[in-house]
PDB file of N, CA and C in Angstrom:
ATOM      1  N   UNK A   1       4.867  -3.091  -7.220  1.00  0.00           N
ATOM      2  CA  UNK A   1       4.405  -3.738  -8.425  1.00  0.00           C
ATOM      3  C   UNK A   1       5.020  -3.013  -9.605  1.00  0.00           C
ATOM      4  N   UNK A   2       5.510  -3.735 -10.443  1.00  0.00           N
ATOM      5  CA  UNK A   2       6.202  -3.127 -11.638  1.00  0.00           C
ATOM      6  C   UNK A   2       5.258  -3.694 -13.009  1.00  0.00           C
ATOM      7  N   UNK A   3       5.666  -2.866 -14.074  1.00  0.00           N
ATOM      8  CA  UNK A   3       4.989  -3.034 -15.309  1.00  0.00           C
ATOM      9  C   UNK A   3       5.821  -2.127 -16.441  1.00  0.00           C
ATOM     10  N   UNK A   4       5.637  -2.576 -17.534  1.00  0.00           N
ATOM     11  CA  UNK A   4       6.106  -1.912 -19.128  1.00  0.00           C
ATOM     12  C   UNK A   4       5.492  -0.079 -18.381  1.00  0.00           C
ATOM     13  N   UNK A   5       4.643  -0.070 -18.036  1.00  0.00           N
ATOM     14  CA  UNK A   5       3.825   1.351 -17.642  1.00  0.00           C
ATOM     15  C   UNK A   5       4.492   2.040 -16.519  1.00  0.00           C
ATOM     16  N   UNK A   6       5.283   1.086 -15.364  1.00  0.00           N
ATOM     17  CA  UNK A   6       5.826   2.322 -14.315  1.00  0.00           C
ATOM     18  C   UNK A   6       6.053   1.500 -13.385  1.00  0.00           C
ATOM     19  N   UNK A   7       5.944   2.420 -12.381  1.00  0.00           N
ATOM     20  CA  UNK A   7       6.364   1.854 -11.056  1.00  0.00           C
ATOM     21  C   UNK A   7       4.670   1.940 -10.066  1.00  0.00           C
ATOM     22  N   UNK A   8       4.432   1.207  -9.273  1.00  0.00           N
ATOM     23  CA  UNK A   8       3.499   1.475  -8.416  1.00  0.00           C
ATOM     24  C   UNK A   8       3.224   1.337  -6.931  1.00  0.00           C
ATOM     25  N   UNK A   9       3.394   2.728  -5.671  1.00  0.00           N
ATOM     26  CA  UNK A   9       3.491   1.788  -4.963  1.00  0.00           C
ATOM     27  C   UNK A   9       2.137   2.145  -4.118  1.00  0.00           C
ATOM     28  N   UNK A  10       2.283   1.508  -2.979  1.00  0.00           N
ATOM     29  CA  UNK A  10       0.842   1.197  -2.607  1.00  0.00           C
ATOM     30  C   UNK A  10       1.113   1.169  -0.699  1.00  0.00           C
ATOM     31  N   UNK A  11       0.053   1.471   0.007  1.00  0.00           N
ATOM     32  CA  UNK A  11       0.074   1.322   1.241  1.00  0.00           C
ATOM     33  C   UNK A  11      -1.325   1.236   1.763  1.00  0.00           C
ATOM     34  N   UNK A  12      -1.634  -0.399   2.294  1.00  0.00           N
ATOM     35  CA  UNK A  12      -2.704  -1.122   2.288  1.00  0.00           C
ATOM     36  C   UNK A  12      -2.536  -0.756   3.833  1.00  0.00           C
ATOM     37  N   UNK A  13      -3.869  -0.282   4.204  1.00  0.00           N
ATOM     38  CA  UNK A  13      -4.290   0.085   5.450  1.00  0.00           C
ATOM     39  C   UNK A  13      -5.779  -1.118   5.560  1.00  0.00           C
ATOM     40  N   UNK A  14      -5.855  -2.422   6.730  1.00  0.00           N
ATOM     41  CA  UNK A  14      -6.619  -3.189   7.241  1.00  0.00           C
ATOM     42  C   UNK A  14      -7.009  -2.619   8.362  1.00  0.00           C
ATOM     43  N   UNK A  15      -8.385  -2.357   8.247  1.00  0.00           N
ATOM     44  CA  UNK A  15      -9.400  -1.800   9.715  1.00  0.00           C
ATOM     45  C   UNK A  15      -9.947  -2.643   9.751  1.00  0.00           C
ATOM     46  N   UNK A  16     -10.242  -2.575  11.291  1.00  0.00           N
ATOM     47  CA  UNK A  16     -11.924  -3.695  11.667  1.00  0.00           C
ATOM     48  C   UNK A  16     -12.555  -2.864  12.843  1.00  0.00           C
ATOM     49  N   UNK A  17     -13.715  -3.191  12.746  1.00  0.00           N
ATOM     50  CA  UNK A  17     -14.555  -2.144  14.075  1.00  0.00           C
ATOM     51  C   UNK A  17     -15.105  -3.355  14.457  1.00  0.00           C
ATOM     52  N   UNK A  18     -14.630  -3.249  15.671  1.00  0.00           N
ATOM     53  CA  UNK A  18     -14.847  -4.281  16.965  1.00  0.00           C
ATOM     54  C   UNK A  18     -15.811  -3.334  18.008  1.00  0.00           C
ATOM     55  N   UNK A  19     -17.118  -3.930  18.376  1.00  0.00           N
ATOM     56  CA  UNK A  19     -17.970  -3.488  19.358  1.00  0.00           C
ATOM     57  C   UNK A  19     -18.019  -2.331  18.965  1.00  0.00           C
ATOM     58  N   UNK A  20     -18.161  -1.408  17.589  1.00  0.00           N
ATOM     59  CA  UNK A  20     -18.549   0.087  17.388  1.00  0.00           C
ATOM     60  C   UNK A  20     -17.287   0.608  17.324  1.00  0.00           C
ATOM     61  N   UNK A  21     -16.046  -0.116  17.648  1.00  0.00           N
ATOM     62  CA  UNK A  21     -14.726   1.061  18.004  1.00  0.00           C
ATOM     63  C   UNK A  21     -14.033   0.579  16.468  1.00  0.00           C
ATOM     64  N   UNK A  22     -13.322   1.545  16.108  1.00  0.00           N
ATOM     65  CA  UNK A  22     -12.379   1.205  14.709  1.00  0.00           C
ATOM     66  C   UNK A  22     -10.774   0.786  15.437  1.00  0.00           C
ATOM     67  N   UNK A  23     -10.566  -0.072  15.002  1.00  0.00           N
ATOM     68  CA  UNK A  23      -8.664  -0.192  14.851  1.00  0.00           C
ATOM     69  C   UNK A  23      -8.160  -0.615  14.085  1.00  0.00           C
ATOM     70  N   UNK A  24      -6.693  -0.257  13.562  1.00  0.00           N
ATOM     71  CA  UNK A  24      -6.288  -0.730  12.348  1.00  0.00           C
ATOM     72  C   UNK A  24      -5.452  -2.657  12.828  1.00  0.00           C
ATOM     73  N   UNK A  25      -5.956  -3.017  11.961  1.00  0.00           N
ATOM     74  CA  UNK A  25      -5.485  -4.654  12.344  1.00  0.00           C
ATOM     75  C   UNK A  25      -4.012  -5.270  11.419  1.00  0.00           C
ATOM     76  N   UNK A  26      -3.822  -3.861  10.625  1.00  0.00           N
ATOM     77  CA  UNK A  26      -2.876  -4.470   9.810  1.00  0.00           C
ATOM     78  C   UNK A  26      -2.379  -3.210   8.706  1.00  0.00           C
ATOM     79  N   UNK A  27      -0.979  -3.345   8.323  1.00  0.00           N
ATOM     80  CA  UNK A  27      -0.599  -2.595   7.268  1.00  0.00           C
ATOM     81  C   UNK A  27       0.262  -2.939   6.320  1.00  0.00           C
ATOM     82  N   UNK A  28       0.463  -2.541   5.612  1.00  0.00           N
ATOM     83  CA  UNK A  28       1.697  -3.105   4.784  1.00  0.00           C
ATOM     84  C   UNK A  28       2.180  -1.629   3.577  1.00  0.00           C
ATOM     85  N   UNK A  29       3.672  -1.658   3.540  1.00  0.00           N
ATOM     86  CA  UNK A  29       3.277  -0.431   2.598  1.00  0.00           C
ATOM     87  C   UNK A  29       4.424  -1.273   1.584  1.00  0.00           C
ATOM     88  N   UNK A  30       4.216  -0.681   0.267  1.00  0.00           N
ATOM     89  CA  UNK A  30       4.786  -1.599  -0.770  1.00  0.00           C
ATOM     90  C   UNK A  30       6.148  -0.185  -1.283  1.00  0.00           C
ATOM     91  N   UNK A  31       6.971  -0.273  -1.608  1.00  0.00           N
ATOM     92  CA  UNK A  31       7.674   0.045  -1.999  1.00  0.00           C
ATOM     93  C   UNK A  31       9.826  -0.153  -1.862  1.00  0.00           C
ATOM     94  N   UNK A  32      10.192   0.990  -2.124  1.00  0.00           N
ATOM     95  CA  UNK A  32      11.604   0.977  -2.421  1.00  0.00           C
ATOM     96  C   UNK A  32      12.047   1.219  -1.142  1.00  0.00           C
ATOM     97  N   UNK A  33      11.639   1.985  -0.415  1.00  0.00           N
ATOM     98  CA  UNK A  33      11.670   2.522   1.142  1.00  0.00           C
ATOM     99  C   UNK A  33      11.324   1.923   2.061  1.00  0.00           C
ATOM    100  N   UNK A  34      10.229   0.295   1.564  1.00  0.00           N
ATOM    101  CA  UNK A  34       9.270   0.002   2.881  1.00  0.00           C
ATOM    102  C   UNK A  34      10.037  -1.430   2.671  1.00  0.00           C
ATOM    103  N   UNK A  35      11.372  -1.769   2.937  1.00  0.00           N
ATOM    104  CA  UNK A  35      11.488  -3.157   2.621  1.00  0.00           C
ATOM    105  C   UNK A  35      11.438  -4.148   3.659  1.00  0.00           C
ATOM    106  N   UNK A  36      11.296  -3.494   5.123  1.00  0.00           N
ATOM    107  CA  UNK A  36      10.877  -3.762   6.595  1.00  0.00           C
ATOM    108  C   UNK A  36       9.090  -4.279   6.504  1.00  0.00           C
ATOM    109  N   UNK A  37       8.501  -3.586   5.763  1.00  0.00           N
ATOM    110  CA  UNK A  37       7.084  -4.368   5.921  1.00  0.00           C
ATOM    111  C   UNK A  37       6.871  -4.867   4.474  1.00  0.00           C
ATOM    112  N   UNK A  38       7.555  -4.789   3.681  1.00  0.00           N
ATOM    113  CA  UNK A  38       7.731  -5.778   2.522  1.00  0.00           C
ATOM    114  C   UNK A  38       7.611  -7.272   3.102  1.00  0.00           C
ATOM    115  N   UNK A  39       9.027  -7.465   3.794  1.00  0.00           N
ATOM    116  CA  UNK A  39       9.446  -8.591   4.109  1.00  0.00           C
ATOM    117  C   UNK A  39       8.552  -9.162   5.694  1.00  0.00           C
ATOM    118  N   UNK A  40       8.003  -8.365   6.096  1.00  0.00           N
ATOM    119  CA  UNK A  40       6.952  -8.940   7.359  1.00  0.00           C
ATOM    120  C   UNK A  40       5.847  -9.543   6.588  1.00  0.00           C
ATOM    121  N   UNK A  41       5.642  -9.070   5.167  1.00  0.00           N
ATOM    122  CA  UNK A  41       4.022  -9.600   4.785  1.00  0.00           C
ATOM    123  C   UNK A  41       4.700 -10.070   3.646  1.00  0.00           C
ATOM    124  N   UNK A  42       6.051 -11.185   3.230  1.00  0.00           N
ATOM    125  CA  UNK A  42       6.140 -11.660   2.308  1.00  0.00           C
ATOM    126  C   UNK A  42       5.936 -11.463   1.096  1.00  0.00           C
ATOM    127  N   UNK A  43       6.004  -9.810   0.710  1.00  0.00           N
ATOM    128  CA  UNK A  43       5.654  -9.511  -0.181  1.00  0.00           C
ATOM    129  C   UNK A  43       6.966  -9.461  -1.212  1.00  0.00           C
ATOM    130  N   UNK A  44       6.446  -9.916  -2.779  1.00  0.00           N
ATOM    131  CA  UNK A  44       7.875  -9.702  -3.606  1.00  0.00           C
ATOM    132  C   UNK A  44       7.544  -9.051  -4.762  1.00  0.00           C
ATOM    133  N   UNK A  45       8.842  -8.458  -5.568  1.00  0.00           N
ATOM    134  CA  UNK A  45       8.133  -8.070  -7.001  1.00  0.00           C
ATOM    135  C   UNK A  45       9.408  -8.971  -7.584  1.00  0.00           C
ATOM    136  N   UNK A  46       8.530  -9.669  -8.914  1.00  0.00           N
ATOM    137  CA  UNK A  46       9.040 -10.939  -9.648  1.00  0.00           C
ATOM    138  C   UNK A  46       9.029  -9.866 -10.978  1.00  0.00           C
ATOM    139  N   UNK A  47      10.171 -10.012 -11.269  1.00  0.00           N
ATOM    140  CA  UNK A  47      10.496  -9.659 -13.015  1.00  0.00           C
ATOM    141  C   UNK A  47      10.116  -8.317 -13.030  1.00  0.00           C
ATOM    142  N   UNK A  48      11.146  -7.639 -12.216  1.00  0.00           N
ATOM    143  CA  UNK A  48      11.056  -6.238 -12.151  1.00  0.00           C
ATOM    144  C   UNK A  48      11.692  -5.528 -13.646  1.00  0.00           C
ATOM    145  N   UNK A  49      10.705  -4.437 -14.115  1.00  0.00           N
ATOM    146  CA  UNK A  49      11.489  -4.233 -15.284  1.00  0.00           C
ATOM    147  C   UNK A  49      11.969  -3.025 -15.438  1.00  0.00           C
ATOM    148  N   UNK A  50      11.361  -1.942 -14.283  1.00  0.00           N
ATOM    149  CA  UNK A  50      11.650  -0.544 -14.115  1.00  0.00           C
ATOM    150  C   UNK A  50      11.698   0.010 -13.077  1.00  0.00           C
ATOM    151  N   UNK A  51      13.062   0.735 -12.613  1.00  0.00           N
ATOM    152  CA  UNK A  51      12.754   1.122 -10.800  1.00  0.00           C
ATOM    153  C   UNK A  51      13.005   2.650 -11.230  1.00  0.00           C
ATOM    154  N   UNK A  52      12.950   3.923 -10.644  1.00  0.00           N
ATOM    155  CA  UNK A  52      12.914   4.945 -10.415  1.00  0.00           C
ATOM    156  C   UNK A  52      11.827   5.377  -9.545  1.00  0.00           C
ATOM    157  N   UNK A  53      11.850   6.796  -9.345  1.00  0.00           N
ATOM    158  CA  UNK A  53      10.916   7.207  -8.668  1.00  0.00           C
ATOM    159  C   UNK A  53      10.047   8.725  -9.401  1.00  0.00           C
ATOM    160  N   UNK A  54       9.210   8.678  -9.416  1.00  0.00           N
ATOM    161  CA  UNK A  54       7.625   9.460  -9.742  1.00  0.00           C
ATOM    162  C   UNK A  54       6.710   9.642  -8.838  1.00  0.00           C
ATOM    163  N   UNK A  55       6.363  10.930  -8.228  1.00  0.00           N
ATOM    164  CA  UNK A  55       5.586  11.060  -7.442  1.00  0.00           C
ATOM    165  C   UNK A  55       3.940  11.882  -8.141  1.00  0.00           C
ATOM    166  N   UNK A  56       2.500  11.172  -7.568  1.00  0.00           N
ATOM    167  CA  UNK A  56       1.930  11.800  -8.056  1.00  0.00           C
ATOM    168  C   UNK A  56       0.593  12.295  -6.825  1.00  0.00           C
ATOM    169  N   UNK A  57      -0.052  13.138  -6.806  1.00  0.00           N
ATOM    170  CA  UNK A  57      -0.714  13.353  -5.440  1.00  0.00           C
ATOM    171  C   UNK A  57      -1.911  13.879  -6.258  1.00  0.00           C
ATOM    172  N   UNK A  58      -3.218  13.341  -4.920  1.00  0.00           N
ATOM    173  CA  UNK A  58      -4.535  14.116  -5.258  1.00  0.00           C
ATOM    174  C   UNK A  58      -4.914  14.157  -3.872  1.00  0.00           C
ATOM    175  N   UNK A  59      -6.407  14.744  -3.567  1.00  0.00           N
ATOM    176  CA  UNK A  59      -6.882  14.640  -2.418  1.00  0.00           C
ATOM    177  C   UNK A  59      -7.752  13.840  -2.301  1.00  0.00           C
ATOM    178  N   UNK A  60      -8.108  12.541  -1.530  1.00  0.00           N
ATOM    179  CA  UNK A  60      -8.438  11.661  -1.415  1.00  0.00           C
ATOM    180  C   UNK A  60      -9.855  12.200  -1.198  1.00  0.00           C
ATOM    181  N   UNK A  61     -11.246  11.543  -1.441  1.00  0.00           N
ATOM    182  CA  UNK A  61     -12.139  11.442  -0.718  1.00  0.00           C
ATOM    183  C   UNK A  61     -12.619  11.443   0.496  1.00  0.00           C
ATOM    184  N   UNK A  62     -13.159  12.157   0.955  1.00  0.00           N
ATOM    185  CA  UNK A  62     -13.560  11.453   2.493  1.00  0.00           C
ATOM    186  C   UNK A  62     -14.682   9.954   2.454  1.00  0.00           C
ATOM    187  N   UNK A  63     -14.792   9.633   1.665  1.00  0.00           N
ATOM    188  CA  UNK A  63     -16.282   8.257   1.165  1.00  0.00           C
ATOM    189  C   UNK A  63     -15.759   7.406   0.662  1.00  0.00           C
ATOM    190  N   UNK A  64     -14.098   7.648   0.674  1.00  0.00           N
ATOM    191  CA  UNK A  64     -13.256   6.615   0.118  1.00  0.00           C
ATOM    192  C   UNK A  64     -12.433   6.105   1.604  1.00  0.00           C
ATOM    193  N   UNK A  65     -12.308   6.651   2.686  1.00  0.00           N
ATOM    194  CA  UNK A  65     -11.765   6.549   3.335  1.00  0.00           C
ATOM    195  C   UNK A  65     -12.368   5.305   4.249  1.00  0.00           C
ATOM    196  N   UNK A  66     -13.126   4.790   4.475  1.00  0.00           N
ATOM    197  CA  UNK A  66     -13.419   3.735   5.037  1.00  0.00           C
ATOM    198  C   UNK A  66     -14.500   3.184   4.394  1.00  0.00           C
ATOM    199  N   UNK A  67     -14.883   1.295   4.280  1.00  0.00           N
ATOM    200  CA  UNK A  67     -15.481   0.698   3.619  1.00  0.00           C
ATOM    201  C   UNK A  67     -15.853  -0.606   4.480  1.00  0.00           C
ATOM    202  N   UNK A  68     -17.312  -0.527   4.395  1.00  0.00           N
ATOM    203  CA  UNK A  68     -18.112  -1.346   5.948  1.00  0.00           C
ATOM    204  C   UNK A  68     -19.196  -2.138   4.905  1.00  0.00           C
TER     205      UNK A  68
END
């Protein structure tokens, strides 16, 4: 996803818990690198206005990590 603000990318992790068990049912990761599961999940960016790269890191939650 692009914007006047940056670049953004993203990696959508789909779980489902079937009978109590977790599995992932699906992924997709969005970026400059991922253009193999870009193009499996039809994904596009329209009216791109800025590409480079910026990396930024935190430590995730553990209460963020799954959502039931």
């Amino acid at each position: 996803m692009s914007s006047s603000l940056g670049f953004n990318e993203f990696l959508y992790v789909i779980e489902q818990k079937i009978n109590g068990a977790w599995s992932t049912a699906d992924r997709v990761d969005i970026g400059p690198d991922h253009t193999a599961s870009q193009g499996a999940h039809d994904y596009h960016i329209v009216a791109e206005g800025w590409a480079d790269t910026q990396t930024f890191t935190y430590p995730p939650r553990e209460e963020d990590w799954r959502v039931e």
